[in-house]
C-alpha atoms as a PDB file:
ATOM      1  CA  UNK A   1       0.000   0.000   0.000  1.00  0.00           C
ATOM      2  CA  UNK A   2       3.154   2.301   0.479  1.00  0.00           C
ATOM      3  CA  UNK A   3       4.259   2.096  -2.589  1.00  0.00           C
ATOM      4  CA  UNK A   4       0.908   3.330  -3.916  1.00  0.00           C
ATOM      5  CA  UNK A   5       1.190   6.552  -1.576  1.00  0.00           C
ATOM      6  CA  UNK A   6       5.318   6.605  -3.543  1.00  0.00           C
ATOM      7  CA  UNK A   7       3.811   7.158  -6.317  1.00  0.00           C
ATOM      8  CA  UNK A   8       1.651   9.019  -6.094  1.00  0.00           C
ATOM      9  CA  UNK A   9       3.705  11.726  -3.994  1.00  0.00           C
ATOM     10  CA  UNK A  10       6.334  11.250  -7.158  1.00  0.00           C
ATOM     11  CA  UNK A  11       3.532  12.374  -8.991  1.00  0.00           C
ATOM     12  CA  UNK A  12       2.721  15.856  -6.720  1.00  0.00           C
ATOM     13  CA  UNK A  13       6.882  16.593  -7.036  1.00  0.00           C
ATOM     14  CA  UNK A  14       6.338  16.233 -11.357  1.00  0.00           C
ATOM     15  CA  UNK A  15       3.339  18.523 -10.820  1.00  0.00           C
ATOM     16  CA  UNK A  16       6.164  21.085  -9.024  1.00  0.00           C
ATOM     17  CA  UNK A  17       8.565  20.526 -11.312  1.00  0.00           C
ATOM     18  CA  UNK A  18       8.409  17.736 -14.501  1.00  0.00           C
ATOM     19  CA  UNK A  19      11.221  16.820 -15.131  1.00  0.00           C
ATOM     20  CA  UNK A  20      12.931  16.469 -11.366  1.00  0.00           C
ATOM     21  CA  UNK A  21      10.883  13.178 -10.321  1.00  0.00           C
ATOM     22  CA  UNK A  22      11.578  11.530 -13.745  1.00  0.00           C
ATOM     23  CA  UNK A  23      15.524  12.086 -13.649  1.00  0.00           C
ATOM     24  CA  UNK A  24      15.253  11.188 -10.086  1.00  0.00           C
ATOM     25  CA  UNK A  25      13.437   7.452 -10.757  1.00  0.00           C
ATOM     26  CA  UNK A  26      16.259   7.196 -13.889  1.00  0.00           C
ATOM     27  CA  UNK A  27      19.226   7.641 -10.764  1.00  0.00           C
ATOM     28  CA  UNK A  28      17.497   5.342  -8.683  1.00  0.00           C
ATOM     29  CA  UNK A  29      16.877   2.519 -11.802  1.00  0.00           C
ATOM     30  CA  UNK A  30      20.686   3.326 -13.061  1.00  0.00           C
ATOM     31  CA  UNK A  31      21.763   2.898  -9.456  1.00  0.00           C
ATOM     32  CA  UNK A  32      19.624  -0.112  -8.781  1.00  0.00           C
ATOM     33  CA  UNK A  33      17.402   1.583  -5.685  1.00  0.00           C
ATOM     34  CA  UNK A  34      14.509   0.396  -8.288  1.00  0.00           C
ATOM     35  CA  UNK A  35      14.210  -2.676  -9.643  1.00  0.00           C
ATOM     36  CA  UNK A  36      12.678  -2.366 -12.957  1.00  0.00           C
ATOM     37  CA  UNK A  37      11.474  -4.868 -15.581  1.00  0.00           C
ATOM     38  CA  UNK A  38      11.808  -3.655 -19.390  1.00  0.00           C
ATOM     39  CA  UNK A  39      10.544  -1.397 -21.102  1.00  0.00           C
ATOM     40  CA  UNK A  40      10.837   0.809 -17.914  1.00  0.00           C
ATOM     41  CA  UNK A  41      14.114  -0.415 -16.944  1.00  0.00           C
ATOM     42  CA  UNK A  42      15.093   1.502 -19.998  1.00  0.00           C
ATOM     43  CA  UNK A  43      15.197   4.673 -18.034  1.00  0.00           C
ATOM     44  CA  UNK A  44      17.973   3.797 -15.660  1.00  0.00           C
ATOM     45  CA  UNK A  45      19.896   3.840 -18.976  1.00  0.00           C
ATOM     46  CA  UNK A  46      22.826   6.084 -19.385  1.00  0.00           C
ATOM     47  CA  UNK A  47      21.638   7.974 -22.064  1.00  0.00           C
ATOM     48  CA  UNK A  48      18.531   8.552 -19.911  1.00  0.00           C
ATOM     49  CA  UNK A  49      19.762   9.081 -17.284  1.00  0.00           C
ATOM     50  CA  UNK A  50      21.991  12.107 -18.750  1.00  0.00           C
ATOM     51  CA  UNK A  51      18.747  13.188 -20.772  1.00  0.00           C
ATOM     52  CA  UNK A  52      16.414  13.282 -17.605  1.00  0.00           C
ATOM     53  CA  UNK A  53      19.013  15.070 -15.444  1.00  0.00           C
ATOM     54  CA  UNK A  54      20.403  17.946 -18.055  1.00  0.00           C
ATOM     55  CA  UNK A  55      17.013  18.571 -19.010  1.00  0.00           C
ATOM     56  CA  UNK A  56      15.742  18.527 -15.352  1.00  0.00           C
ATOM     57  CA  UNK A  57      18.411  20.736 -14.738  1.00  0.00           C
ATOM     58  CA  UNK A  58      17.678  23.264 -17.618  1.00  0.00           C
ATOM     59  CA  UNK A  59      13.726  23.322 -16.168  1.00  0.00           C
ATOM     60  CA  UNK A  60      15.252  24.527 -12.749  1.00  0.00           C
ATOM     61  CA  UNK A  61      16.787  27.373 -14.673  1.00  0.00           C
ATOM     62  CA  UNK A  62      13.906  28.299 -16.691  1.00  0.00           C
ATOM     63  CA  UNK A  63      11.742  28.304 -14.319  1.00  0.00           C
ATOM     64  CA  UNK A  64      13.526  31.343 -12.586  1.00  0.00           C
ATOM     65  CA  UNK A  65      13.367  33.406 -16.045  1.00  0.00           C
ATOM     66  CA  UNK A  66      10.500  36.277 -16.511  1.00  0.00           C
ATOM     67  CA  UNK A  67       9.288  34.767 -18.896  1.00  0.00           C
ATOM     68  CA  UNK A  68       8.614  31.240 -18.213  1.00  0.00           C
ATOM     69  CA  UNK A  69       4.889  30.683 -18.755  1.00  0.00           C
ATOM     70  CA  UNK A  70       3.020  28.893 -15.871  1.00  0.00           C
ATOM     71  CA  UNK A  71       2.847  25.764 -14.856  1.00  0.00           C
ATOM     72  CA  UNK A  72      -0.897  25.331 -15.431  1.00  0.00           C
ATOM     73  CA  UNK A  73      -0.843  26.501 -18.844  1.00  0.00           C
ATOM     74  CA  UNK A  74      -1.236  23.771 -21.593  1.00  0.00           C
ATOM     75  CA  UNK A  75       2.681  23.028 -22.143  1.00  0.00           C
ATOM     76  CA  UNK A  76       3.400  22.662 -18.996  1.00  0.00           C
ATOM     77  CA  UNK A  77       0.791  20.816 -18.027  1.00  0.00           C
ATOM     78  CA  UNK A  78       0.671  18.177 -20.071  1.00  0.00           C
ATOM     79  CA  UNK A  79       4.240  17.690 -19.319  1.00  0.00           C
ATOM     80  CA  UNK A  80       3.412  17.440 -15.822  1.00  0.00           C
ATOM     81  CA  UNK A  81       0.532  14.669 -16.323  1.00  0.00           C
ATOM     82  CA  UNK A  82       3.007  12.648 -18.934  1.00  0.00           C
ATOM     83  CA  UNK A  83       6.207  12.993 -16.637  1.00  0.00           C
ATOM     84  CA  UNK A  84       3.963  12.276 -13.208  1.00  0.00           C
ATOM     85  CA  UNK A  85       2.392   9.377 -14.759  1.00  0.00           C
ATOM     86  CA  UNK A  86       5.287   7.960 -16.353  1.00  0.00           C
ATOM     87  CA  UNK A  87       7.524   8.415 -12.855  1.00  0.00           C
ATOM     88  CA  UNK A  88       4.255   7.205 -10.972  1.00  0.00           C
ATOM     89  CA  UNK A  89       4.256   3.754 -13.376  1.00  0.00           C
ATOM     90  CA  UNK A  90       7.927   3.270 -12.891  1.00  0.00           C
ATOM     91  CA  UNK A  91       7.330   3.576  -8.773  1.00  0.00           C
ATOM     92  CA  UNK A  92       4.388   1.199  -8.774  1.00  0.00           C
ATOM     93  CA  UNK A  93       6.161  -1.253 -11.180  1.00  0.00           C
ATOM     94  CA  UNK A  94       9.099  -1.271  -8.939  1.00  0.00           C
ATOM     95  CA  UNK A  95       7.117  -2.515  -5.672  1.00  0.00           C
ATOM     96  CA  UNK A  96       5.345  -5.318  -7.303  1.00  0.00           C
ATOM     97  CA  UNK A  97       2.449  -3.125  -7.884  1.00  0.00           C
ATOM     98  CA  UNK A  98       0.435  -2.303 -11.560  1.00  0.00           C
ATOM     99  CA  UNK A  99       2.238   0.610 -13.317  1.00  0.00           C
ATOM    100  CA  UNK A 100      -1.475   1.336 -15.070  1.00  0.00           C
ATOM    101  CA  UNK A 101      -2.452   2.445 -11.161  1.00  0.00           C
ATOM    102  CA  UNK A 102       0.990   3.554 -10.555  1.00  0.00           C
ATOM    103  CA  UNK A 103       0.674   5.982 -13.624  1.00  0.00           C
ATOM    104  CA  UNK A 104      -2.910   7.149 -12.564  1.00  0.00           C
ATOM    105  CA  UNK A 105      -1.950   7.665  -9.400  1.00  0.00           C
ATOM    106  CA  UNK A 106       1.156   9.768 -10.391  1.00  0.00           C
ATOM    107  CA  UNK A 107      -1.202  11.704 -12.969  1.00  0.00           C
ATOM    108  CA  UNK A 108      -3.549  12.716  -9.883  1.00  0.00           C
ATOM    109  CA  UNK A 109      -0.395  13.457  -7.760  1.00  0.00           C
ATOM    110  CA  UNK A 110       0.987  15.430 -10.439  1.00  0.00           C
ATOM    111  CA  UNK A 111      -2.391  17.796 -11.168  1.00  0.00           C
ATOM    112  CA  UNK A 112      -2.678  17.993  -7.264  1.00  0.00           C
ATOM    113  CA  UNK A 113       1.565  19.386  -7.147  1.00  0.00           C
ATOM    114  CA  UNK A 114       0.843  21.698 -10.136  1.00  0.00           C
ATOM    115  CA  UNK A 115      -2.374  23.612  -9.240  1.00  0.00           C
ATOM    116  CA  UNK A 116      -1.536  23.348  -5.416  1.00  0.00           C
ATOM    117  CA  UNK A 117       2.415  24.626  -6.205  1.00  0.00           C
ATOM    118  CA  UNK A 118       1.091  27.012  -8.282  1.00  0.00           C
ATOM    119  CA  UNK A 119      -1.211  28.759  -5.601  1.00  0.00           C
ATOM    120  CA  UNK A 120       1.176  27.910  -2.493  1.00  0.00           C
ATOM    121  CA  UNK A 121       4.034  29.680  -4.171  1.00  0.00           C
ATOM    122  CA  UNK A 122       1.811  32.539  -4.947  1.00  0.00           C
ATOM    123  CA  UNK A 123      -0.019  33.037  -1.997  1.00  0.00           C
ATOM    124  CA  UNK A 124       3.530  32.470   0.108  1.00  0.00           C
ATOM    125  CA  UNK A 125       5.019  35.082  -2.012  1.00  0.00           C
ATOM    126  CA  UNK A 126       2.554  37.105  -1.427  1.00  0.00           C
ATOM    127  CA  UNK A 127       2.101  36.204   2.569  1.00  0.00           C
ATOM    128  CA  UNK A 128       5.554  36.564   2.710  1.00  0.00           C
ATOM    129  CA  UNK A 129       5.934  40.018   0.568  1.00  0.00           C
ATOM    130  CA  UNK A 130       9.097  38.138  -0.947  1.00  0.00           C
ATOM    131  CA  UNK A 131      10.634  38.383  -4.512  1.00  0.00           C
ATOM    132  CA  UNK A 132       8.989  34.847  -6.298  1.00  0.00           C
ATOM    133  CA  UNK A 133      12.673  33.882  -6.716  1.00  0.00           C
ATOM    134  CA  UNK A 134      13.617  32.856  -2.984  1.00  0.00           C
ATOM    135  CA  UNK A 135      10.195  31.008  -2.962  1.00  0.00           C
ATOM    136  CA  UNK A 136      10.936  29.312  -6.601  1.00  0.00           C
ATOM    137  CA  UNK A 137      14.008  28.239  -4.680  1.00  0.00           C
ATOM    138  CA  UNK A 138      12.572  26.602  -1.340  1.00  0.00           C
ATOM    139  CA  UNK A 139      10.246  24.929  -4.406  1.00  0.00           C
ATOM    140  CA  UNK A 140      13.292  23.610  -6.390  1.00  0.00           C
ATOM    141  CA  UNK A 141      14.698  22.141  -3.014  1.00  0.00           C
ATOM    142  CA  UNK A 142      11.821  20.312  -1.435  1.00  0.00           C
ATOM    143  CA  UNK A 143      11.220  18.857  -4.804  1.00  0.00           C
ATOM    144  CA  UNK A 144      14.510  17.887  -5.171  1.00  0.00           C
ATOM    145  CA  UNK A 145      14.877  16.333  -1.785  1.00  0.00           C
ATOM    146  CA  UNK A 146      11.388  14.902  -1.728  1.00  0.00           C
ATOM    147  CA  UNK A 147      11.817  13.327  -4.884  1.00  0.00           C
ATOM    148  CA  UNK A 148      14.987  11.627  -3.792  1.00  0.00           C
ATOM    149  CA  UNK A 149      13.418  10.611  -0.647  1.00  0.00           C
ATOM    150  CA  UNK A 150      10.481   8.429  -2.478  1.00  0.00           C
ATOM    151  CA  UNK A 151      12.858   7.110  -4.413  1.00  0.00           C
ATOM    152  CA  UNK A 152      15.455   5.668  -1.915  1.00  0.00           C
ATOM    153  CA  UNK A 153      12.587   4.227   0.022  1.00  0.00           C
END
């Protein structure tokens, strides 16, 4: 049942940020933390692994810059359902669970990160009368960490 809760919860960190949970499921494949069956042991693959992290590191830039468009719009959020439900699968699939519920799970995790990021790190910017940055940046690390976290579990 815990891993079920994993992935969904990998699913709400894609909805903050879509590409950290997948490049942090690649590690943990590559690394063997997740054992993974083809066609999803494919993205503990070197070449995915580099893939998920530069680009996962190019989102944590971009999302700093003016003018990023928001998470909710379209783009964005369709890379946040595909990303979430592909991490979610990979989480579920790795406990002996179904990746179909795995990756509806992490789809539902990942809407729930996206519109609830979206109007926590407004209404804390706002609470807080804080430039966005320093809040983009507590967003970027509990992401980061929490994404590890499910995955080393």
């Amino acid at each position: 049942m815990m891993i079920l809760l994993f992935a969904f919860l990998i699913g709400l960190f894609a909805g903050l940020r879509s590409l950290t949970a997948p490049a942090a499921v690649a590690w943990a494949t590559h690394l063997g933390w997740l054992k993974l069956e083809r066609p999803f042991a494919l993205i503990g693959s070197i070449p995915s692994v580099a893939i998920f992290t530069l680009l996962a590191i190019v989102e944590l830039v971009a999302d700093k810059l003016p003018k990023t468009p928001s998470r909710t719009a379209p783009p964005g959020l369709i890379s946040r359902i595909v990303m979430g439900g592909l991490s979610g699968a990979c989480i579920a699939a790795s406990g002996g669970q179904g990746a179909f519920i795995g990756a509806l799970l992490g789809i539902a995790g990942a809407l729930v990160g996206c519109f609830g990021g979206y109007q926590a790190r407004a209404r804390l910017v706002k609470a807080l009368g804080t430039p966005d940055i320093y809040v983009a940046l507590l967003e970027d690390l509990i992401t980061i960490a929490g994404s590890l976290w499910v995955v080393s579990r």
